[in-house]
C-alpha atoms as a PDB file:
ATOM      1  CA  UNK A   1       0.000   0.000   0.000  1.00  0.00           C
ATOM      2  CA  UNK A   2       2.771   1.995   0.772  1.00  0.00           C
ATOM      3  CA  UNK A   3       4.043   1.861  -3.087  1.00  0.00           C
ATOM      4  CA  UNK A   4       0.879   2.718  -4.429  1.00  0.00           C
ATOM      5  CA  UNK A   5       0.996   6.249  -2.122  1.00  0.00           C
ATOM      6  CA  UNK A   6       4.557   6.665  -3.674  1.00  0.00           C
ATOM      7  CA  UNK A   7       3.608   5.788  -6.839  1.00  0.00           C
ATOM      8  CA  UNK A   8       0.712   8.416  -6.758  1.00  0.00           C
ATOM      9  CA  UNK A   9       2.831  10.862  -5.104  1.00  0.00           C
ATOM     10  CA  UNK A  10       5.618  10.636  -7.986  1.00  0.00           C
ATOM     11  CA  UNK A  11       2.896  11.227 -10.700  1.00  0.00           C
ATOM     12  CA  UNK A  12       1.303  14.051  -8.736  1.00  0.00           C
ATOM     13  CA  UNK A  13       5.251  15.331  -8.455  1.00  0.00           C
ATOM     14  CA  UNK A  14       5.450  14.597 -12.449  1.00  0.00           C
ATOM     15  CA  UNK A  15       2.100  16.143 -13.420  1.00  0.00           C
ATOM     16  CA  UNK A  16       2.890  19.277 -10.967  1.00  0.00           C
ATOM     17  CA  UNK A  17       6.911  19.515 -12.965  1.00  0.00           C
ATOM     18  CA  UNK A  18       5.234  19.292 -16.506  1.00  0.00           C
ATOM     19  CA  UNK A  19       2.467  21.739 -15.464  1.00  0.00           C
ATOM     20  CA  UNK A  20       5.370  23.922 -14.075  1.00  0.00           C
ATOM     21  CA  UNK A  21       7.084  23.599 -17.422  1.00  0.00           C
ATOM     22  CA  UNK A  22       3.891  24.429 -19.689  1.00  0.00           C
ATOM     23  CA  UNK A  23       3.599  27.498 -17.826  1.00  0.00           C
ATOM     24  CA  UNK A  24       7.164  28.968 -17.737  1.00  0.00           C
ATOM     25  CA  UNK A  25       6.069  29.908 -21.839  1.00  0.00           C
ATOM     26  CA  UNK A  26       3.048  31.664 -20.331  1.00  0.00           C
ATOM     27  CA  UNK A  27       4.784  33.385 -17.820  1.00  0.00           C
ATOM     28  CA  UNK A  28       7.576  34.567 -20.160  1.00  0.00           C
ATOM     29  CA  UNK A  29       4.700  35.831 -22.474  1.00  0.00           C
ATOM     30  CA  UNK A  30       3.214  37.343 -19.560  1.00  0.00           C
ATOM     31  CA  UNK A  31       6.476  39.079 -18.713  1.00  0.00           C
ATOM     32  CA  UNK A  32       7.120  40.505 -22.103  1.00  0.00           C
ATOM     33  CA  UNK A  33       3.584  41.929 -22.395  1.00  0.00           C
ATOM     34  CA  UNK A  34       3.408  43.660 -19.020  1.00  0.00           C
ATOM     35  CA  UNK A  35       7.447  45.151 -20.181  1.00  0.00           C
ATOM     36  CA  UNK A  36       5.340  46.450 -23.573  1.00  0.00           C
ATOM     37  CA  UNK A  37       2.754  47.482 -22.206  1.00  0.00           C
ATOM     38  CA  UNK A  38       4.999  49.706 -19.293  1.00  0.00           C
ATOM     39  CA  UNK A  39       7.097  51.175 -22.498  1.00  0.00           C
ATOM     40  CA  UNK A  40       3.546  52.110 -24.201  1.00  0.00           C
ATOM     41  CA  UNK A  41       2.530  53.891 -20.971  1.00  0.00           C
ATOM     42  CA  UNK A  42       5.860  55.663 -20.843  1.00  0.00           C
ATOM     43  CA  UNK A  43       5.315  56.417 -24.532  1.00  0.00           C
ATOM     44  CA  UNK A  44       1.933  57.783 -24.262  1.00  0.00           C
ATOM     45  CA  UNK A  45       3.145  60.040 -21.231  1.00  0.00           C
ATOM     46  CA  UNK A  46       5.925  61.672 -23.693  1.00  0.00           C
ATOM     47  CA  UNK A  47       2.913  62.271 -26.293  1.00  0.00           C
ATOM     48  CA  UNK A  48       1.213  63.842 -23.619  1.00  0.00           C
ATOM     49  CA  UNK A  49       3.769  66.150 -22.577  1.00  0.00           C
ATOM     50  CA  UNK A  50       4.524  66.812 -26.310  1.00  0.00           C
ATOM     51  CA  UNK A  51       0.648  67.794 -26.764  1.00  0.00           C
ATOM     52  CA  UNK A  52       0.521  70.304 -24.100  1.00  0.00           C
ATOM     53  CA  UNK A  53       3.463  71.919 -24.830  1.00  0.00           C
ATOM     54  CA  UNK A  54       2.172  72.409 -28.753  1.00  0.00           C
ATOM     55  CA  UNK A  55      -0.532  73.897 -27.101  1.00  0.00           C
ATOM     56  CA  UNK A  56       0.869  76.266 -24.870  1.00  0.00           C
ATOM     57  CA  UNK A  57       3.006  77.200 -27.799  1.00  0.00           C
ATOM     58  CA  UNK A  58       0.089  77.693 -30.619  1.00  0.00           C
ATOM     59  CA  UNK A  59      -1.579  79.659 -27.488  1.00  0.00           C
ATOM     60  CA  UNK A  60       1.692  81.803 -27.133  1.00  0.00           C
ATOM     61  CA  UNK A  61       1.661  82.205 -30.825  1.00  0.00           C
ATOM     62  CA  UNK A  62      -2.054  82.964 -30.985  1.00  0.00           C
ATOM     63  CA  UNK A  63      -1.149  85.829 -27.826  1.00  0.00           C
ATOM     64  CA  UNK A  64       1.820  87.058 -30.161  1.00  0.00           C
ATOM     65  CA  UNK A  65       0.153  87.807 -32.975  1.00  0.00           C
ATOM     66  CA  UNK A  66      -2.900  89.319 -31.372  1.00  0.00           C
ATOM     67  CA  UNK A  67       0.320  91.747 -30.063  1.00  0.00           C
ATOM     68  CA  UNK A  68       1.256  92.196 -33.298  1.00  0.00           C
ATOM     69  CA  UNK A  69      -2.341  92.814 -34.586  1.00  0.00           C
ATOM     70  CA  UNK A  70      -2.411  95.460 -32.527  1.00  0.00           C
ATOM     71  CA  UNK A  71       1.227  96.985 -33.431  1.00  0.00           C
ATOM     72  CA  UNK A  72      -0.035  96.777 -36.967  1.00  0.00           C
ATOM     73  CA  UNK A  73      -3.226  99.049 -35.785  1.00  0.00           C
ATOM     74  CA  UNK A  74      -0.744 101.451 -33.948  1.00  0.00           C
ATOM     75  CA  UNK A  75       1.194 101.994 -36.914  1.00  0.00           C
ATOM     76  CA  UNK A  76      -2.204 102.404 -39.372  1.00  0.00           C
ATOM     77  CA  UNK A  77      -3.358 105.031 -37.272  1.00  0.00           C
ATOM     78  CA  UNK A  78      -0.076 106.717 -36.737  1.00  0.00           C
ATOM     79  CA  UNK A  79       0.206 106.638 -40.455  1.00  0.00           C
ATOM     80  CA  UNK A  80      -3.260 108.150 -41.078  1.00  0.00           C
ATOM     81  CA  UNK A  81      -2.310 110.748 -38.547  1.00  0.00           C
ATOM     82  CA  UNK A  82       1.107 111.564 -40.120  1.00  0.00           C
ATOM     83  CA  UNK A  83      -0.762 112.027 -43.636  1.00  0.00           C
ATOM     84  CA  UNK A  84      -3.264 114.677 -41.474  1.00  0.00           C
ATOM     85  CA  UNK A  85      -0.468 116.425 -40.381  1.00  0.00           C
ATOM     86  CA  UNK A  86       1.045 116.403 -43.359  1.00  0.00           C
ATOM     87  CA  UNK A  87      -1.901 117.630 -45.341  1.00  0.00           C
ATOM     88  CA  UNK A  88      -2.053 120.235 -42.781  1.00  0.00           C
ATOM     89  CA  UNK A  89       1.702 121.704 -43.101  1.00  0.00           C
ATOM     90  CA  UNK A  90       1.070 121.459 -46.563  1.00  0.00           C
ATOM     91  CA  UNK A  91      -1.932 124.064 -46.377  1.00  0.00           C
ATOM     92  CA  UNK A  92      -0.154 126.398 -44.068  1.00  0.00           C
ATOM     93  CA  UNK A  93       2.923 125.932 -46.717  1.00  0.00           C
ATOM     94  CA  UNK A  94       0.896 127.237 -49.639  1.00  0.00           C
ATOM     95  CA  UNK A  95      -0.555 129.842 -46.943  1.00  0.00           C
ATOM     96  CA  UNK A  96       2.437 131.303 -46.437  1.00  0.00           C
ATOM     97  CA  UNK A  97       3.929 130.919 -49.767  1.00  0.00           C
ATOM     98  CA  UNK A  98       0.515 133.363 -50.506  1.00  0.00           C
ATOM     99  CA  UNK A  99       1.297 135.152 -47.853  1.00  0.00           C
ATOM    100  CA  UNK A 100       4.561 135.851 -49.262  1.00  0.00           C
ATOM    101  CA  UNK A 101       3.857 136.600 -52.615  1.00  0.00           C
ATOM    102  CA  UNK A 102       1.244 139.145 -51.740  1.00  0.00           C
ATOM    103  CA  UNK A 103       3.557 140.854 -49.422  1.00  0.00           C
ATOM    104  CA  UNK A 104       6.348 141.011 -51.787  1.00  0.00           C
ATOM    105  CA  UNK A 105       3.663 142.632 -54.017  1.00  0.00           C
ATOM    106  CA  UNK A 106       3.166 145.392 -51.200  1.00  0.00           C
ATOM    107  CA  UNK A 107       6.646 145.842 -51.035  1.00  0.00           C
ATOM    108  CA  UNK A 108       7.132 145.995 -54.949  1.00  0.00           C
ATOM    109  CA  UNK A 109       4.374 148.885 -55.424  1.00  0.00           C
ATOM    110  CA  UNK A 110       6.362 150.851 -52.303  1.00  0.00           C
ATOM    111  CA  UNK A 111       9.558 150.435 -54.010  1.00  0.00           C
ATOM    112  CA  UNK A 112       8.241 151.539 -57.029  1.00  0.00           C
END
């Protein structure tokens, strides 16, 4: 009786080894797919990162050229005074250029 519990101890022993061995595969597998599936967290992290900084830099951009939008309106209605003034100086040129001319007349009929 003894044998037989020996026996049936041995082939539990076998049946546990070979069971062992069919699942070293599955645990390498297992292994390899949790080491994947760290690098495609780690991966996915980096693409996160990347995303919010091209955000913050197309809202930076977006900031800039409202700036610039608005240097561009400075400079159109700096212009547009500038041609104001201009056409002002311009009158009072030909004002006094009149102004001139008519007193030089004066002067001409007194000399004469």
């Amino acid at each position: 009786m003894l044998n037989i519990y020996k026996k049936r101890t041995e082939n539990a022993v076998s049946v546990i080894e070979k069971g062992s061995q069919a699942m070293q595969p599955c645990l390498e597998k297992a292994t390899a797919a949790s080491d994947a599936l760290s690098s495609i967290t780690s991966i996915m992290n980096e693409i996160d990162n990347m995303s919010a900084q091209v955000a913050s830099a197309a809202e930076e951009q977006s900031a800039t050229m409202n700036e610039v939008n608005n240097y561009v309106g400075n400079i159109k209605t700096s212009t547009n005074n500038i041609v104001e003034v201009s056409e002002c100086a311009q009158l009072a040129s030909n004002s006094l250029s009149n102004t001139s001319d008519n007193l030089n007349s004066f002067v001409y009929k007194f000399d004469n």
